[in-house]
Protein backbone atom coordinates (compact mmCIF):
# COMPACT_ATOMS: atom_id res chain seq x y z
CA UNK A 1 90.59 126.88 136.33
CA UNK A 2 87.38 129.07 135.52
CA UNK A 3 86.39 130.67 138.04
CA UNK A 4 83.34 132.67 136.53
CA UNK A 5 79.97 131.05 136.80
CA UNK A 6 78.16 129.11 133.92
CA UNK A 7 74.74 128.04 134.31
CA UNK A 8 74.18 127.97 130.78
CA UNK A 9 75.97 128.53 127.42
CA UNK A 10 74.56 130.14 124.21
CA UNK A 11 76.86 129.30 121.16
CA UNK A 12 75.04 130.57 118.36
CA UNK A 13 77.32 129.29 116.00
CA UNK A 14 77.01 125.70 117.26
CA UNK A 15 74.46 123.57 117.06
CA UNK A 16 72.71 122.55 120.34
CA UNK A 17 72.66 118.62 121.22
CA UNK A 18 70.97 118.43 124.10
CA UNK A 19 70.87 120.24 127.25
CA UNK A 20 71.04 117.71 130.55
CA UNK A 21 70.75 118.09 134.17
CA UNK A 22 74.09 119.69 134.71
CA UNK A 23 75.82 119.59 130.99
CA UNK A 24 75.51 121.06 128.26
CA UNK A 25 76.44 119.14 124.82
CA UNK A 26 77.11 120.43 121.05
CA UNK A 27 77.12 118.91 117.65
CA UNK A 28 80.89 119.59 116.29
CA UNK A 29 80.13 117.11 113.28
CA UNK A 30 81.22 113.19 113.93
CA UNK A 31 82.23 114.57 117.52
CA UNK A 32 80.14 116.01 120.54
CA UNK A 33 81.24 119.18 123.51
CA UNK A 34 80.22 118.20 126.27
CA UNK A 35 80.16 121.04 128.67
CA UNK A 36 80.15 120.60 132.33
CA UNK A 37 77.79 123.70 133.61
CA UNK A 38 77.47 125.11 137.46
CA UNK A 39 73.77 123.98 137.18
CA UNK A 40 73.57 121.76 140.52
CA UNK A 41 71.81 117.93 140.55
CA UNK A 42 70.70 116.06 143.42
CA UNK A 43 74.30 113.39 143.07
CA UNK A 44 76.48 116.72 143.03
CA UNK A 45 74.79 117.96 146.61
CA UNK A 46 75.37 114.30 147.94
CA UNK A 47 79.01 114.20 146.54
CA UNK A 48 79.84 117.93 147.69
CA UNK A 49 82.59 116.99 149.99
CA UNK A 50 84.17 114.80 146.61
CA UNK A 51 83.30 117.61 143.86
CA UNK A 52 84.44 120.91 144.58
CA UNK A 53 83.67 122.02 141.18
CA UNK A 54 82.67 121.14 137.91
CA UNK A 55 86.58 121.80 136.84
CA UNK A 56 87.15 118.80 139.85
CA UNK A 57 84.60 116.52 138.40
CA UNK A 58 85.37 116.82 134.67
CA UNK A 59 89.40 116.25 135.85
CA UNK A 60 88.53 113.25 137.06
CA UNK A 61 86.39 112.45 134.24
CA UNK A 62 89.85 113.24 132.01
CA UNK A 63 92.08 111.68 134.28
CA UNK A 64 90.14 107.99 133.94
CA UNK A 65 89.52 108.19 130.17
CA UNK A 66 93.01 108.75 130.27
CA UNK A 67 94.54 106.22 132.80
CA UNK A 68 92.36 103.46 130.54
CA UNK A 69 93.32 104.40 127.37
CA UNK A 70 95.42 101.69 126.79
CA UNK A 71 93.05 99.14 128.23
CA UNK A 72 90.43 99.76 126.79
CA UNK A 73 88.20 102.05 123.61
CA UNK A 74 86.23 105.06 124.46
CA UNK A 75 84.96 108.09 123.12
CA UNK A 76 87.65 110.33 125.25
CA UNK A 77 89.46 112.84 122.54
CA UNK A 78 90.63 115.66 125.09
CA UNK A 79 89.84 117.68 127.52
CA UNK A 80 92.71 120.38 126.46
CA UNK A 81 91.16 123.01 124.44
CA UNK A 82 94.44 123.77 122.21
CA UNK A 83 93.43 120.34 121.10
CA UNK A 84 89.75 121.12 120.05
CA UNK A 85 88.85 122.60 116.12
CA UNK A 86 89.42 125.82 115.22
CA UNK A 87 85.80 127.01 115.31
CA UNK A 88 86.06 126.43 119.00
CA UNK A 89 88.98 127.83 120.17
CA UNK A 90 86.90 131.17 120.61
CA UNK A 91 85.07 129.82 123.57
CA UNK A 92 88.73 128.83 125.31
CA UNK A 93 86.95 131.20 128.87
CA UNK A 94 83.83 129.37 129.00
CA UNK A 95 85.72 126.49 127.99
CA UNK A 96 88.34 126.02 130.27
CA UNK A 97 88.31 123.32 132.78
CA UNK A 98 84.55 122.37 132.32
CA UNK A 99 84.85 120.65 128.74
CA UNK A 100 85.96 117.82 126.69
CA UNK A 101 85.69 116.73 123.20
CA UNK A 102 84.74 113.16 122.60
CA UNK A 103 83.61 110.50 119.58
CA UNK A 104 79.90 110.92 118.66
CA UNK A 105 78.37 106.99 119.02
CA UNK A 106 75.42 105.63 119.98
CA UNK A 107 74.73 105.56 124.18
CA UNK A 108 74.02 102.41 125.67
CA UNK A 109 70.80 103.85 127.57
CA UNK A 110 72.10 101.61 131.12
CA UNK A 111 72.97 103.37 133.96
CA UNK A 112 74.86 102.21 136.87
CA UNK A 113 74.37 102.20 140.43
CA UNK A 114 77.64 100.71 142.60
CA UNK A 115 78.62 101.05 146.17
CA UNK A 116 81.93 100.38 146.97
CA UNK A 117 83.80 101.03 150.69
CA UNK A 118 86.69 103.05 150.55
CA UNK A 119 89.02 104.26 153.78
CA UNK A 120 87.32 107.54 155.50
CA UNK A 121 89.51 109.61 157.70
CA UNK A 122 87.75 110.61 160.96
CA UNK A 123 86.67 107.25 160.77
CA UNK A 124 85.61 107.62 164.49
CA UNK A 125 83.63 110.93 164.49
CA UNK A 126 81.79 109.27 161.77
CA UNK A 127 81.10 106.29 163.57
CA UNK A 128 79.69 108.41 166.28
CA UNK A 129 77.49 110.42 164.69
CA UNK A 130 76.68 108.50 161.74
CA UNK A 131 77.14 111.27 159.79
CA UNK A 132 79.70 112.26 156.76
CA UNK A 133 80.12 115.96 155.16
CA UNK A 134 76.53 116.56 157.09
CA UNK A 135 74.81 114.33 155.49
CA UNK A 136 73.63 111.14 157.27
CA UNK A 137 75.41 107.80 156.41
CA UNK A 138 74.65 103.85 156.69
CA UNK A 139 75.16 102.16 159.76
CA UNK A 140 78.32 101.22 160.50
CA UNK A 141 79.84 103.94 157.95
CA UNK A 142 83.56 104.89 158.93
CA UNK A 143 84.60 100.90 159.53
CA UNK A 144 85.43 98.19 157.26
CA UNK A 145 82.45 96.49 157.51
CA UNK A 146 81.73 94.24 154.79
CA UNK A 147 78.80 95.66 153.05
CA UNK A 148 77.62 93.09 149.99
CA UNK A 149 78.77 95.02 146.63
CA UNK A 150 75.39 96.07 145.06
CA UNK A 151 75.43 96.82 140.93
CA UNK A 152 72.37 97.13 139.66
CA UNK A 153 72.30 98.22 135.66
CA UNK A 154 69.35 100.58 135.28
CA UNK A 155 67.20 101.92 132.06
CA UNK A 156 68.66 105.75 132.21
CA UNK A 157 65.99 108.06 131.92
CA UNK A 158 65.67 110.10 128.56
CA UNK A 159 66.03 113.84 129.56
CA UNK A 160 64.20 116.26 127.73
CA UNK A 161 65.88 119.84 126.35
CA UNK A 162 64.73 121.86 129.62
CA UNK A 163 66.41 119.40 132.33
């Protein structure tokens, strides 16, 4: 894993895509780098007790795409950088860990939003305080309770080059 911090990259030789929130995202021809940065958004703060690191949250990014490759298309190619072109393989430090290659196509511009329960150990202290990784939690959060499954599909916001 990289351990060095990258808030931002500069790769002169490669043409800039766009520049998000928390990723950075290159032009490579009829495929995109998307580059997972240490720039921090308001869902990685909430999530810090999930995401460790932008290494954690791209793995698990790679390990889905992966795990449905068979059941479904998507614009995965790899997150393995002995895998990427040539031209790229310069950039393996900054690279490492926070990247993957995938298909150029067209977004879909829907976001969305689904809550799920999943098992929470401590489910007790959580109960009692209400309260998960410090941050304040639903009623009732550290039980099975049955909360109604909620998926909403959103218009996704268009980000401009300096978020």
């Amino acid at each position: 894993m990289n351990s060095e911090t990258l808030l931002k990259t500069d790769f002169k030789d490669l043409k800039l895509y766009k520049r998000g929130k928390v990723r950075d995202v290159y032009d490579i021809g009829d495929k995109l780098l998307v580059i997972s940065t240490d720039r921090i958004s308001a869902l990685m703060l909430s999530w810090a007790a999930v995401y460790p690191s932008k290494e954690g949250a791209n793995g698990l990014s790679s390990f889905w795409f992966d795990f449905i490759k068979g059941i479904t298309p998507h614009h995965f190619i790899a997150s393995d950088i002995s895998q990427y072109p040539k031209e790229l393989q310069k950039y393996k430090s900054q690279l490492a860990g926070r990247s993957m290659l995938v298909v150029k196509t067209k977004p879909l511009p829907v976001e969305c939003v689904v809550r799920v329960i999943f098992p929470v150990r401590g489910g007790r202290s959580i109960r009692k305080s209400n309260r998960y990784a410090g941050y304040g939690c639903l009623p009732g959060c550290g039980s099975r309770i049955n909360y109604p499954r909620l998926s909403l599909p959103l218009p996704q916001r268009q980000m401009s080059d300096t978020t």
